[in-house]
Protein backbone atom coordinates (compact mmCIF):
# COMPACT_ATOMS: atom_id res chain seq x y z
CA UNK A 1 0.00 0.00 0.00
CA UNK A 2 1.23 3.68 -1.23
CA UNK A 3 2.20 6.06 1.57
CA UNK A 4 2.38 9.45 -0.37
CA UNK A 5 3.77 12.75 1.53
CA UNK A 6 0.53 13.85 1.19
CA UNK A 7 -1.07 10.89 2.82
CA UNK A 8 1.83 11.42 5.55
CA UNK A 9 0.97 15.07 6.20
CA UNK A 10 -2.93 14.34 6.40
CA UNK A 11 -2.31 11.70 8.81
CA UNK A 12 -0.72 14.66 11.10
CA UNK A 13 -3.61 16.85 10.59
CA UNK A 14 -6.26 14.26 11.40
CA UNK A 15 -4.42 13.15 14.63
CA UNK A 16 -3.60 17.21 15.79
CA UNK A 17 -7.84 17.39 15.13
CA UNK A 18 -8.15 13.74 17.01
CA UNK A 19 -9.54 11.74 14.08
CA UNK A 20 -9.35 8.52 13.19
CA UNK A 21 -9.00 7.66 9.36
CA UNK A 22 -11.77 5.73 8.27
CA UNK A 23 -10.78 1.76 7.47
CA UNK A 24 -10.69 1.24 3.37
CA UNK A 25 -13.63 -0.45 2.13
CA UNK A 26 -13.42 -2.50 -1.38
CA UNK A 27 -16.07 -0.82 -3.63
CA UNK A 28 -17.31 -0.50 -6.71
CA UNK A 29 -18.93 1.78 -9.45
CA UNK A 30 -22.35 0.49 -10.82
CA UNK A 31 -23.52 2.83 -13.98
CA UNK A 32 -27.33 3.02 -13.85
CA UNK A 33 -27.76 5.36 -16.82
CA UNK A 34 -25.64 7.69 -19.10
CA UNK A 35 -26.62 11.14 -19.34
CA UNK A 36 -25.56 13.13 -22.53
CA UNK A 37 -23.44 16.61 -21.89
CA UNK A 38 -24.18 19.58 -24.25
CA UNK A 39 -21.29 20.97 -26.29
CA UNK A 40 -18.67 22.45 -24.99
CA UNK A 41 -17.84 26.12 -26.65
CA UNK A 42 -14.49 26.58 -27.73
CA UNK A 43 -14.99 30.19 -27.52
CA UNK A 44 -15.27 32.67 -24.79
CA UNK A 45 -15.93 36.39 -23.96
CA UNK A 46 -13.19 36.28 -21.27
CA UNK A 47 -9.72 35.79 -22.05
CA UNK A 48 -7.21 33.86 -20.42
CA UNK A 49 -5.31 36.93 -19.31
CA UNK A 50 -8.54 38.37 -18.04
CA UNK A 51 -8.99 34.71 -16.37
CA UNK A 52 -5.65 34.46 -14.60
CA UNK A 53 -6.12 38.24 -13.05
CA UNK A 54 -9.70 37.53 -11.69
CA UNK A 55 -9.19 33.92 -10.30
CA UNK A 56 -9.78 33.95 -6.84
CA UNK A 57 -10.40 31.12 -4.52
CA UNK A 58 -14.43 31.10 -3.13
CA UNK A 59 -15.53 29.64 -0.45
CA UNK A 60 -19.24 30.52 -0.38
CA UNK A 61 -21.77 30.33 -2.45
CA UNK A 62 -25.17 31.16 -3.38
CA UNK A 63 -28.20 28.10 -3.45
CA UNK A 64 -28.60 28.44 -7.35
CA UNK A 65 -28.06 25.37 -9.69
CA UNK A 66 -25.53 24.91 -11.97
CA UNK A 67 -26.78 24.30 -15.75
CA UNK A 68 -25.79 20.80 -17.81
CA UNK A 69 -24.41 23.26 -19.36
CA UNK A 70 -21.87 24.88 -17.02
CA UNK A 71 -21.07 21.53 -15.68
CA UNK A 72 -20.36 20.24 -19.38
CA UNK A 73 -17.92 23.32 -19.81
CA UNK A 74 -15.83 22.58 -16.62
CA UNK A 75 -15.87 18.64 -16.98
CA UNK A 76 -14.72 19.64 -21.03
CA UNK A 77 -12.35 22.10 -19.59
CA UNK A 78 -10.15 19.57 -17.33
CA UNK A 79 -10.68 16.28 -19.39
CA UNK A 80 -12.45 17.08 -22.32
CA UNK A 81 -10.87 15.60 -25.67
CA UNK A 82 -9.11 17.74 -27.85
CA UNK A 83 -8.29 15.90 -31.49
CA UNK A 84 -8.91 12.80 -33.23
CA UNK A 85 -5.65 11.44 -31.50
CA UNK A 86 -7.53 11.22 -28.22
CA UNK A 87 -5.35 14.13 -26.74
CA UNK A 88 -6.85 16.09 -24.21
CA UNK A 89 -7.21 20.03 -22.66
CA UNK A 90 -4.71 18.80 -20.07
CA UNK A 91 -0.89 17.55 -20.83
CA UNK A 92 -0.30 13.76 -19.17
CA UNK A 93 2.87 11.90 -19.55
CA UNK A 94 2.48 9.81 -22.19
CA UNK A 95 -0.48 10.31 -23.04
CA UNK A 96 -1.46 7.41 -20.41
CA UNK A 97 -4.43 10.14 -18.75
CA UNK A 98 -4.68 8.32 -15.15
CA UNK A 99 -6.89 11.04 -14.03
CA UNK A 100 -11.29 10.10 -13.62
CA UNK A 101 -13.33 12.86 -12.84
CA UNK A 102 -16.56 12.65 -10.38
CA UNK A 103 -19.72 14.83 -9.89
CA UNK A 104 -21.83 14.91 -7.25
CA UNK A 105 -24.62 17.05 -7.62
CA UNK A 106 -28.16 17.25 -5.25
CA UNK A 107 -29.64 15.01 -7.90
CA UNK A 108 -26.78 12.31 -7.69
CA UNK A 109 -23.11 11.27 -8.23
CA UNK A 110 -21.56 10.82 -11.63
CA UNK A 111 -18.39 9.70 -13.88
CA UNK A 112 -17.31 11.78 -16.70
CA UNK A 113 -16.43 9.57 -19.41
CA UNK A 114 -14.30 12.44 -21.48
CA UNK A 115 -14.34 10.25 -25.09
CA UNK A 116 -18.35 9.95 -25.05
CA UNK A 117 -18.71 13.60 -23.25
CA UNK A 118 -21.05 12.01 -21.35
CA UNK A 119 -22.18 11.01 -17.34
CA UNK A 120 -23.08 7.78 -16.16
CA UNK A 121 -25.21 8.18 -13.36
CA UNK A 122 -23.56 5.93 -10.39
CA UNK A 123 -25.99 6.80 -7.52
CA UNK A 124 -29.42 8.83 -7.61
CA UNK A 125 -28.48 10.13 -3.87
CA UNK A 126 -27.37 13.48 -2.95
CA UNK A 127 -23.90 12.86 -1.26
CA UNK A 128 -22.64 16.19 -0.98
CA UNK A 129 -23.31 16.10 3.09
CA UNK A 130 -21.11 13.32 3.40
CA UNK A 131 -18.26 14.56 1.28
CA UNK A 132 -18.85 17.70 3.66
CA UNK A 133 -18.12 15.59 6.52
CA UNK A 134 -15.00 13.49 4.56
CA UNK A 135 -13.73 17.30 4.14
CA UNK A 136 -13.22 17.79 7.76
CA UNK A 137 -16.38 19.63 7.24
CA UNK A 138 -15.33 22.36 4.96
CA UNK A 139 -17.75 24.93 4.44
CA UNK A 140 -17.26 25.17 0.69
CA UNK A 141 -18.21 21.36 0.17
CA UNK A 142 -21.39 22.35 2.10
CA UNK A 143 -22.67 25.32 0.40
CA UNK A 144 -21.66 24.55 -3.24
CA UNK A 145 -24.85 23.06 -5.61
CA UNK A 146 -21.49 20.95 -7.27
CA UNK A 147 -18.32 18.86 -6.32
CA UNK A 148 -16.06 17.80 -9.01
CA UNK A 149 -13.52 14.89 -7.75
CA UNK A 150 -10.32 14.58 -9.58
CA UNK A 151 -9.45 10.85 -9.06
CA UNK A 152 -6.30 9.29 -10.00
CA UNK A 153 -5.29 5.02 -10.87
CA UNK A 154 -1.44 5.60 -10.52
CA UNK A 155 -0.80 2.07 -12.11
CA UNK A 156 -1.48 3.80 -15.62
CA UNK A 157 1.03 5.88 -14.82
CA UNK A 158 3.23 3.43 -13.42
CA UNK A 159 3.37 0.57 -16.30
CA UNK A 160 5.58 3.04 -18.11
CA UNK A 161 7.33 5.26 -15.66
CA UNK A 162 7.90 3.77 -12.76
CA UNK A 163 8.88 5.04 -9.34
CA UNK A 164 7.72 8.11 -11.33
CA UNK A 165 4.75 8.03 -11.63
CA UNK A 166 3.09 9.66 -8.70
CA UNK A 167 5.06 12.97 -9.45
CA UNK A 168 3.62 12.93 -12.99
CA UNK A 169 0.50 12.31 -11.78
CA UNK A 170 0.25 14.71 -9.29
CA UNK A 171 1.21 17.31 -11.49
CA UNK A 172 -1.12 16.47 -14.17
CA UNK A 173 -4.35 16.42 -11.30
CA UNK A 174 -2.90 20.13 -11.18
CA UNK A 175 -3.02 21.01 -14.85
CA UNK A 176 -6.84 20.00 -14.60
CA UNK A 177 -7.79 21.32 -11.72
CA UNK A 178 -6.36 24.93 -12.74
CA UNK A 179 -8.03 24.38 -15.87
CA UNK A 180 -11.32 24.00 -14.11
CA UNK A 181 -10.77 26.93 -11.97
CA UNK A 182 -10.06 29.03 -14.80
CA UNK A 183 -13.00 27.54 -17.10
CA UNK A 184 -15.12 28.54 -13.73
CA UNK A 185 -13.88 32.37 -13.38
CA UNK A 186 -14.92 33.08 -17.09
CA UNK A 187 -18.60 31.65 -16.63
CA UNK A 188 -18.56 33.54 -13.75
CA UNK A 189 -18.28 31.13 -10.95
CA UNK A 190 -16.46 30.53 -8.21
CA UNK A 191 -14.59 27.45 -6.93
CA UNK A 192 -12.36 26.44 -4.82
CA UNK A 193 -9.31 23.10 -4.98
CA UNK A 194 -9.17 21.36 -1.83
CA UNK A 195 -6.70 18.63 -0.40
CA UNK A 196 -7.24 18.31 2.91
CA UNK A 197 -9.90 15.69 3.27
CA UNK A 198 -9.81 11.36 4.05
CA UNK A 199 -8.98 9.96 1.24
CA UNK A 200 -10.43 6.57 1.93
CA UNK A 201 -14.14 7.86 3.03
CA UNK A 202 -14.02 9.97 -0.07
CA UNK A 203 -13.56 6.88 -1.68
CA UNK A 204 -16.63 5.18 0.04
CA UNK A 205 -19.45 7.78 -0.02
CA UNK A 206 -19.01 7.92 -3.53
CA UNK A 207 -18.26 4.06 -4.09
CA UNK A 208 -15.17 4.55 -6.17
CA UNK A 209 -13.10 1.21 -7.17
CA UNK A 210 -10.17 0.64 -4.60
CA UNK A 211 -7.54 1.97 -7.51
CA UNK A 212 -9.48 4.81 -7.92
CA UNK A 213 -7.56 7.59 -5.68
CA UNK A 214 -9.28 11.07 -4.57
CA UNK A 215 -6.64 13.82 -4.72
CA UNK A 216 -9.04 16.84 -4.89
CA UNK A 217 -12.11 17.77 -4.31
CA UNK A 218 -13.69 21.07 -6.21
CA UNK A 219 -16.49 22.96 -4.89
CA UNK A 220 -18.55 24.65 -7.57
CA UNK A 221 -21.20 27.28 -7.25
CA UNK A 222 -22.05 30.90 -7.83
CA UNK A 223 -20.38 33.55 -5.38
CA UNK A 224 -22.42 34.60 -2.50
């Protein structure tokens, strides 16, 4: 079993707050139903110098919705493919793209699946409460309407680089999660990337397979 620094730190944090990590639980995803994204635009009224200058990170938000529409853009923005090749809006070594992106919404949780553009429903249940409390209770993972997860299987990653890997993963789970912030600041939301959170009960309230590794969680709502 992988003991990151990350994983390391965390466990300092949880015992200075007098938590217990949770005990891993083998589960899995069960797709109920696929749910067709709209579009993504390619162009914007914002530009990425305009983007970089207002991105802040926000905490609070308003009770408004996102549209499929917003949540297509941000999904598109950190995975989304790019050309015929299968290359993506985020760079991955060797193209190997360890990184699975989650949603969980009030109406649900779902898997992006960036070739299709589409989400496959995994669970009708609103789970944001729990992810809440996996956050160490983070007020931005109560308030926001959306949650993106940036997940990561290192062995990918690993089959061709090695004791590598994890850096190049790492740093690619930070290409996408800037690209989501900045996708978010020119549509006029606000999020916010967070690390601190157990990995392992992040993995059960959303029922991710054992490989399948949380290494942010991304509140997304309208600024209150």
């Amino acid at each position: 079993m992988r003991v990151t620094r990350r994983e390391a730190l965390l466990m300092i944090i949880f015992g200075l707050l007098g938590c217990q990590p949770p005990t891993k639980r083998e589960v899995t995803p069960s797709p109920v139903g696929e749910i067709p994204l709209p579009t993504p635009g390619q162009r914007g009224e914002v530009s990425l110098e305009e983007a970089l200058t207002r991105r802040r990170s926000i905490r609070e938000f308003r009770e408004e919705g996102l549209t499929p529409a917003e949540i297509s853009q941000l999904l598109w923005a950190a995975q989304g493919v790019t050309d015929p090749r299968g290359f993506r809006t985020a760079p991955s070594a060797g193209a190997l793209y360890p990184l699975e992106l989650y949603v969980a919404t009030g109406e649900g949780v779902y898997h992006y699946s960036p070739q299709s553009h589409r989400l496959a429903t995994l669970s009708p249940e609103d789970r944001r409460l729990r992810l809440w409390e996996a956050g160490l209770k983070q007020d931005a993972l109560r308030e926001a309407p959306v949650i993106i997860v940036i997940a990561a299987v290192y062995a990918r990653t690993e089959a061709k680089y090695g004791p590598r890997a994890e850096r190049y993963v790492h740093l690619e789970a930070g290409h996408a999660a800037q690209n989501i912030l900045l996708q978010a600041t020119t549509l006029d939301l606000g999020a916010v990337p967070i690390g601190a959170f157990y990995d392992q009960k992040v993995q059960e309230v959303l029922a991710l397979p054992s490989d399948h590794e949380p290494l942010y969680l991304i509140p997304v709502g309208h600024p209150r």
